[in-house]
Protein backbone atom coordinates (compact mmCIF):
# COMPACT_ATOMS: atom_id res chain seq x y z
CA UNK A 1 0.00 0.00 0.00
CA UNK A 2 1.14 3.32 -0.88
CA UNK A 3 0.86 5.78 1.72
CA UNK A 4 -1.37 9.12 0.94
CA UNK A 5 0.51 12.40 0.72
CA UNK A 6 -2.53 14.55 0.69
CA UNK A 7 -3.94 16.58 -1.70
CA UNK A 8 -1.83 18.77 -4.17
CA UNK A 9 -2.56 22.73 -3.35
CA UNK A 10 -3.60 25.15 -6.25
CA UNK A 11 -6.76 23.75 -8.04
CA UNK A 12 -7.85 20.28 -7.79
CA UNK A 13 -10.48 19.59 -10.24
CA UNK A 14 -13.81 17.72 -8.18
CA UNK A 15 -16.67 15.17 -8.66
CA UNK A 16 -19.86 16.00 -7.89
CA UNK A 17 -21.69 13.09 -5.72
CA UNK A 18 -25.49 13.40 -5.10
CA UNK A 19 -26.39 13.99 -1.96
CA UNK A 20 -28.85 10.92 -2.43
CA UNK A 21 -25.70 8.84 -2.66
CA UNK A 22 -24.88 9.74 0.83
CA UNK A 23 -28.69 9.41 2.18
CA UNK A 24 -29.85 6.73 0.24
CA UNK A 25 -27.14 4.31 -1.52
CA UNK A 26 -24.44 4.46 1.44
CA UNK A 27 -25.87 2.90 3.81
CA UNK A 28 -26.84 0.54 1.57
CA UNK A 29 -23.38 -0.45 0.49
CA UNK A 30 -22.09 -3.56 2.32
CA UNK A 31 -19.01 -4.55 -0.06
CA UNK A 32 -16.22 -2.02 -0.23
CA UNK A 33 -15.57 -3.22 -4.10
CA UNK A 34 -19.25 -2.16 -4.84
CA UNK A 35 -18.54 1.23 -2.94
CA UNK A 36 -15.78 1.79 -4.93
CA UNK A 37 -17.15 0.95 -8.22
CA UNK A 38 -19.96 3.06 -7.57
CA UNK A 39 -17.66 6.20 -6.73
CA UNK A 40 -15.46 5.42 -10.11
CA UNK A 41 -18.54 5.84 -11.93
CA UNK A 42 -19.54 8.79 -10.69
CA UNK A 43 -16.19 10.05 -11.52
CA UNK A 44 -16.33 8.56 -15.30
CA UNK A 45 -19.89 10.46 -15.75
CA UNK A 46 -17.87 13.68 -14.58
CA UNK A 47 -15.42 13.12 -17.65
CA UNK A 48 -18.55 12.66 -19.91
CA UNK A 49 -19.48 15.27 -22.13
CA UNK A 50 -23.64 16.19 -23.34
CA UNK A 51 -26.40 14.48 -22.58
CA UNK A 52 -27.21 11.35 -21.44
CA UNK A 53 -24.13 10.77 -19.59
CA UNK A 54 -23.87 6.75 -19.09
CA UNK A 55 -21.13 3.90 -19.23
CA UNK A 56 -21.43 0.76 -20.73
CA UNK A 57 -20.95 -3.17 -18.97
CA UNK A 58 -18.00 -2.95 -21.90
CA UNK A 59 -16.20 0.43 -21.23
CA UNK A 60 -16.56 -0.33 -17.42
CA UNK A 61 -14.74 -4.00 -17.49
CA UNK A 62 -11.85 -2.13 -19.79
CA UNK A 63 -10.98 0.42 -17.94
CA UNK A 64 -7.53 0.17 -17.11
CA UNK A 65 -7.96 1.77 -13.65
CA UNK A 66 -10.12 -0.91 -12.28
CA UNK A 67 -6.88 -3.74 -13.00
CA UNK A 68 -5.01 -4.75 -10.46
CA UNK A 69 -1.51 -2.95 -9.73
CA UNK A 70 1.96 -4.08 -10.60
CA UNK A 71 3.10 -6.15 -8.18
CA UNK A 72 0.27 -7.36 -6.94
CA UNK A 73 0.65 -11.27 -7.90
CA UNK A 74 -3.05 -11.10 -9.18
CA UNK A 75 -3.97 -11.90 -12.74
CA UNK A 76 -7.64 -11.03 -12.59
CA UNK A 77 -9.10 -8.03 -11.95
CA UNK A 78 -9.94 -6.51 -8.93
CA UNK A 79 -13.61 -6.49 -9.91
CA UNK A 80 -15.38 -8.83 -10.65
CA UNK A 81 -18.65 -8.99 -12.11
CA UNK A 82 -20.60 -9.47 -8.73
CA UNK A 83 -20.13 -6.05 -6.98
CA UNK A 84 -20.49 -4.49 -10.80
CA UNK A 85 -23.59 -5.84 -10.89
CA UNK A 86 -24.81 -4.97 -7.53
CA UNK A 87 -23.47 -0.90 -8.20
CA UNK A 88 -25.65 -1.13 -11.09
CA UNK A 89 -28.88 -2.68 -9.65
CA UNK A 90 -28.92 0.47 -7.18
């Protein structure tokens, strides 16, 4: 694990987050994989230009930030199709 250094200063670009997600959908969230899927895809919609704003099953499983590190011995991907599935039922 690489340990956080904090924030850069000057600008830092944000994501927005509904508040719903905090009300609703957090407390909701039992598997940290499905928590952090769910945040990644808020930040993928932020990248999104026009309107609708949505990501596909396919641009979701190859997105390179979702693989696994190097060095972590693992061969599959950190996530799997269960908690992709789950951050999509909700």
């Amino acid at each position: 694990m690489t340990l956080f250094a904090g924030f850069p200063s000057g600008k830092n670009p944000y994501v927005p987050v509904p508040e719903v997600f905090f009300t609703v959908l957090l407390p909701e969230i039992e598997d940290s994989a499905e928590l952090k899927i769910t945040l990644h895809l808020f930040w993928l919609l932020a990248q999104k230009q026009g309107n609708p704003r949505c990501i596909s099953d396919r641009e979701l499983l190859a997105d390179r930030m979702l693989l696994p590190g190097p060095g972590t011995g693992c061969r599959t991907r950190y996530y799997s199709a269960r908690p992709i599935a789950a951050a999509q039922r909700r």
